[in-house]
Protein backbone atom coordinates (compact mmCIF):
# COMPACT_ATOMS: atom_id res chain seq x y z
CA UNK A 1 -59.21 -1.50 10.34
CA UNK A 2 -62.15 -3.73 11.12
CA UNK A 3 -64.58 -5.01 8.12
CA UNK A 4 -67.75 -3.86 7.56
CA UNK A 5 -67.37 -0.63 9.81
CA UNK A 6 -67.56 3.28 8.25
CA UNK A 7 -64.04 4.82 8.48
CA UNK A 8 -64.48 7.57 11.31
CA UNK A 9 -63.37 10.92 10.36
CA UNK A 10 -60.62 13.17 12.51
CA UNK A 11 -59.08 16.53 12.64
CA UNK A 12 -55.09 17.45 12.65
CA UNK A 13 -52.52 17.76 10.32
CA UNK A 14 -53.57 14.28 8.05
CA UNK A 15 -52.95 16.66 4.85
CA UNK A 16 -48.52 16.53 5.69
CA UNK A 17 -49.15 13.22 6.91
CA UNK A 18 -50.58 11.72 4.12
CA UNK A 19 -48.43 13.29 1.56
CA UNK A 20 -45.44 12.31 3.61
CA UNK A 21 -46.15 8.36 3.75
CA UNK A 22 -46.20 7.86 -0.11
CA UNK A 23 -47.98 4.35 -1.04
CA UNK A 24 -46.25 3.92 -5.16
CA UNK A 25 -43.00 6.53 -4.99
CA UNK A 26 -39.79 6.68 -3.13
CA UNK A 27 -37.36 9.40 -3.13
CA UNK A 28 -33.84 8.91 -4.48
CA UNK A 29 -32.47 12.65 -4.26
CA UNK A 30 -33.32 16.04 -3.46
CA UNK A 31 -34.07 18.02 -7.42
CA UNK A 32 -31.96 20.10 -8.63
CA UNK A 33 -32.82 23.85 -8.03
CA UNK A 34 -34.56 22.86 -4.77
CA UNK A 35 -32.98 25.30 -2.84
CA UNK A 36 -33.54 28.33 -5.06
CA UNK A 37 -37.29 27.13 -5.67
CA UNK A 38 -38.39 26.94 -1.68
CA UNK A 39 -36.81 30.66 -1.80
CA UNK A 40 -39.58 31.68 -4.10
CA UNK A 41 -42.50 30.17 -2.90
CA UNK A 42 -46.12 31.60 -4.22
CA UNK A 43 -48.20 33.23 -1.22
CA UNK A 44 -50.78 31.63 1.37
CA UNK A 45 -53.90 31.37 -0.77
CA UNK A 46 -52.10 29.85 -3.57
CA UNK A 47 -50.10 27.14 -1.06
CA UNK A 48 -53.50 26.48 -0.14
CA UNK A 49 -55.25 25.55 -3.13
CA UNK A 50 -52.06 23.73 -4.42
CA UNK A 51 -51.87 21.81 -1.22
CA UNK A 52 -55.72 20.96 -1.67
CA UNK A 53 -54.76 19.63 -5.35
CA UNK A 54 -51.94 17.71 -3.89
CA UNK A 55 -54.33 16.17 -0.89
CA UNK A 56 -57.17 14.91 -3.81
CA UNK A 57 -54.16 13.72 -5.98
CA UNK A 58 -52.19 11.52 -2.95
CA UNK A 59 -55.98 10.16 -2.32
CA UNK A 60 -56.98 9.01 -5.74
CA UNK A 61 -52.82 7.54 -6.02
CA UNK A 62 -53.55 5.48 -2.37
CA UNK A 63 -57.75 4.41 -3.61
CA UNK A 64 -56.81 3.53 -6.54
CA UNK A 65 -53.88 1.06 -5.37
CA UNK A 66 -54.53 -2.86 -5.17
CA UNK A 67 -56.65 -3.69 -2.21
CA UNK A 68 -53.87 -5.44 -0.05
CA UNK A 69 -53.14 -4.80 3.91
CA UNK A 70 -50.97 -1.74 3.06
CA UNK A 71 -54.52 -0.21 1.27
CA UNK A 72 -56.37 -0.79 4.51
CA UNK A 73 -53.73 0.66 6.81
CA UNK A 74 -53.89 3.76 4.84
CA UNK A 75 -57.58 4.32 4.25
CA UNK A 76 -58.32 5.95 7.68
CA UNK A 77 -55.53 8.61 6.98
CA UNK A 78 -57.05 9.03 3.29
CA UNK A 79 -60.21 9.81 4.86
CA UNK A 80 -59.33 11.96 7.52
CA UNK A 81 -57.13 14.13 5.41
CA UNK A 82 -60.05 14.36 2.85
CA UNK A 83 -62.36 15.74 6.00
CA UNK A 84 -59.58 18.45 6.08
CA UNK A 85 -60.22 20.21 2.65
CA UNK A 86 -63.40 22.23 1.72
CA UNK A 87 -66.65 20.28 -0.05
CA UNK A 88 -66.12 19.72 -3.46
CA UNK A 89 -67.12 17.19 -5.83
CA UNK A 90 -63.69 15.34 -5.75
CA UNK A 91 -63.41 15.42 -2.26
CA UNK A 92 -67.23 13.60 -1.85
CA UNK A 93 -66.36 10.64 -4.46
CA UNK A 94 -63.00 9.82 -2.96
CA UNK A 95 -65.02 9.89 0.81
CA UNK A 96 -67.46 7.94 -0.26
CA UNK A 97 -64.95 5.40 -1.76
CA UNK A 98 -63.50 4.98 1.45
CA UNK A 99 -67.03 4.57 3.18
CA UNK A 100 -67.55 1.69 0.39
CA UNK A 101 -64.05 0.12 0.70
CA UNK A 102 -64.54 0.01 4.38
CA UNK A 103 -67.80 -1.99 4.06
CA UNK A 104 -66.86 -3.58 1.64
CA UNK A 105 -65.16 -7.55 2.08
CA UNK A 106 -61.95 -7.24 1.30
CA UNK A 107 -62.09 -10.56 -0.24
CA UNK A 108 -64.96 -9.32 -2.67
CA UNK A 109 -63.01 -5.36 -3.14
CA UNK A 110 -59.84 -7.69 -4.21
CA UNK A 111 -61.60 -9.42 -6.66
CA UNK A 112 -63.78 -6.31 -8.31
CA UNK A 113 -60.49 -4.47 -8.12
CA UNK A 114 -58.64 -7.19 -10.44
CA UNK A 115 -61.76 -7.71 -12.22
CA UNK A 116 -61.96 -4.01 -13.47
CA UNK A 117 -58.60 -2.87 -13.58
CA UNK A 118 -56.96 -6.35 -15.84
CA UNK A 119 -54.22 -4.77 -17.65
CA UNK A 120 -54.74 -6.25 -20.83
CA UNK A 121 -58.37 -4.51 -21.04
CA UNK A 122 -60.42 -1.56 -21.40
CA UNK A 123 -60.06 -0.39 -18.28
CA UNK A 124 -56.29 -0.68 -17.16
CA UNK A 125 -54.48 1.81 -15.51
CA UNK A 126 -51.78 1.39 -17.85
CA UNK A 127 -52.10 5.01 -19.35
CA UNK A 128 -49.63 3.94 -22.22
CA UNK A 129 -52.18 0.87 -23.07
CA UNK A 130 -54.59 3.00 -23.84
CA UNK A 131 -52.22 5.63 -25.97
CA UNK A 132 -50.91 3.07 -28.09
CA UNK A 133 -53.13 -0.26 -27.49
CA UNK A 134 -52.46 -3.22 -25.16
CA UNK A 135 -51.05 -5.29 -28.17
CA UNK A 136 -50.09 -2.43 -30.03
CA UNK A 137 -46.76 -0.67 -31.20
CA UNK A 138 -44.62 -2.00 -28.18
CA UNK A 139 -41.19 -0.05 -29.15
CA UNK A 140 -43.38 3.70 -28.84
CA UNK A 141 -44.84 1.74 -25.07
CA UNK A 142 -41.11 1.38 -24.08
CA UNK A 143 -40.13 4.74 -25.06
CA UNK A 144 -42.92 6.39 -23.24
CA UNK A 145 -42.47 4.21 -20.30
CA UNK A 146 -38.70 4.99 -20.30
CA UNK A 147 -39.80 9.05 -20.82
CA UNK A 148 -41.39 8.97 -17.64
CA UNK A 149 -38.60 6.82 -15.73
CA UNK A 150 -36.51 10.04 -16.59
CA UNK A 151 -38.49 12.57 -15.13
CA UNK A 152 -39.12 11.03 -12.00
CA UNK A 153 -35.81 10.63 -11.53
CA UNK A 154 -34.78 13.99 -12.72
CA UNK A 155 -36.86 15.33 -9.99
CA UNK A 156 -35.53 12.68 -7.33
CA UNK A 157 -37.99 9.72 -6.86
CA UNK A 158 -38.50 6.49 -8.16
CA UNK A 159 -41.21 3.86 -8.21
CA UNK A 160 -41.13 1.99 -4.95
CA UNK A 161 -44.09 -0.63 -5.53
CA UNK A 162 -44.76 -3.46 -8.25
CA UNK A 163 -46.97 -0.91 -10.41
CA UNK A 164 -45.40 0.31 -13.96
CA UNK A 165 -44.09 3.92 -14.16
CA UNK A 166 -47.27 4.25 -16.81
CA UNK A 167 -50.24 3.16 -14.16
CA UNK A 168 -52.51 5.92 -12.85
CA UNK A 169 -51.53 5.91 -9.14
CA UNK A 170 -48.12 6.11 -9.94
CA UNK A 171 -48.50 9.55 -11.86
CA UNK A 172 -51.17 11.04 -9.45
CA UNK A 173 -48.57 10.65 -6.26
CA UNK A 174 -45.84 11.88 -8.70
CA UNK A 175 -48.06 15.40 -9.33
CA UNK A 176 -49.16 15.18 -5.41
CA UNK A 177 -45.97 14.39 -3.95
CA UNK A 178 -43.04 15.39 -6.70
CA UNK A 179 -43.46 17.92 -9.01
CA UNK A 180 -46.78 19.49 -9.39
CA UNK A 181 -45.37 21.05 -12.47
CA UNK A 182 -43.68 17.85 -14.46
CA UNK A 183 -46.89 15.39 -13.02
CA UNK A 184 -49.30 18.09 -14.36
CA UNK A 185 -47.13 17.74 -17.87
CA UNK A 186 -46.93 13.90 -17.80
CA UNK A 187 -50.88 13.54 -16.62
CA UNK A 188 -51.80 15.74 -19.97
CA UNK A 189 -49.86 14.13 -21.71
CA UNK A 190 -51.36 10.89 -21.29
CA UNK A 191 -55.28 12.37 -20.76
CA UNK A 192 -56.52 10.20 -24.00
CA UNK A 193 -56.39 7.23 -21.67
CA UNK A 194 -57.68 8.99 -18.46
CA UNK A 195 -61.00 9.75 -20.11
CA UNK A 196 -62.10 6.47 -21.93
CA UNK A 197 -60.89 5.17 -18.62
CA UNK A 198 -63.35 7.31 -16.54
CA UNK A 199 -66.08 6.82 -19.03
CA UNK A 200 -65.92 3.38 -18.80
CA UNK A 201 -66.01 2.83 -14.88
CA UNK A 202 -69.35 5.53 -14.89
CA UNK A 203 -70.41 2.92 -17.66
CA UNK A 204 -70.06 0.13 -15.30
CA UNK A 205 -71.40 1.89 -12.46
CA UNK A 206 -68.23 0.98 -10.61
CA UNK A 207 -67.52 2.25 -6.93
């Protein structure tokens, strides 16, 4: 991808491919009851929407990963698979993320990205940090953490990348990628520290 340049947009089947090339999770195993769940698949319309769900969730997991080469190689296919679902307001703040990470130095993304995100503050994508405080009640951190080691691997995956099983990205590709069901559960679950989180970048009118 070459710096300073606006990511061009495409048409195909970037939807699959970008749900197929996970950037946080790896999968160990096919779940249990696979089988008897593909049997009894819901219809068209609501494939549809649920694949449009999973498309914005794989997006967000991939943007909001650690600007590295892997980030870059990926944000053309993040765009053009966003280009694939119908306008929304999700699907114009995660294009015009990419626009702005593809002008963007990477140099100068890098350094906003560790900037913002630091895991010991306000703004880490940490959910658990925020649920029970960066210096706070470490055994309940643990617990959670090790809750949500469980589930992914009930349902056959595993983390695949440095990130904790508690950070943002992680959980988003989980609900995109996994199982919309269980990541819906675990996202709700930890929704106290999505929404200070979200507050807080609109506060610092962060891209």
């Amino acid at each position: 991808m070459h710096n300073g340049a606006k990511v061009a947009g495409g048409h195909g089947r970037a939807g699959e491919l970008l749900l197929s090339a996970g950037a946080h999770l790896t999968r160990t195993a096919a779940p249990p009851g696979a089988a008897e769940r593909a049997r009894g698949r819901p219809g068209a319309d609501t494939l549809d929407e649920a694949r449009c769900h999973a498309v914005l969730r794989q997006a967000a997991a991939v943007l909001l990963a650690h600007p590295d080469p892997a980030f870059y190689r990926r944000l053309p296919l993040v765009y053009r698979a966003l280009l694939e679902l119908p306008p929304s307001p999700a699907r114009r703040g995660l294009t015009g993320f990419c626009d702005h990470a593809a002008a963007e130095p990477e140099a100068r993304l890098a350094a906003h990205y560790t900037r913002v995100f630091d895991p010991r503050g306000r703004r880490a994508l940490q959910l658990t940090v925020h649920t029970f405080g960066g210096h706070g009640d470490v055994r309940r951190r643990g617990h959670a953490l090790a809750r949500i080691q469980r589930v992914l691997a009930d349902h056959g995956w595993s983390v695949a990348g440095p990130e904790p099983h508690d950070h943002l990205a992680v959980l988003l590709e989980f609900a995109a990628r996994g199982d919309a069901a269980a990541g819906e559960v675990l996202l709700n679950r930890f929704r106290s520290g999505v929404e200070p989180l979200r507050a807080r970048l609109h506060q610092d009118r962060s891209a």
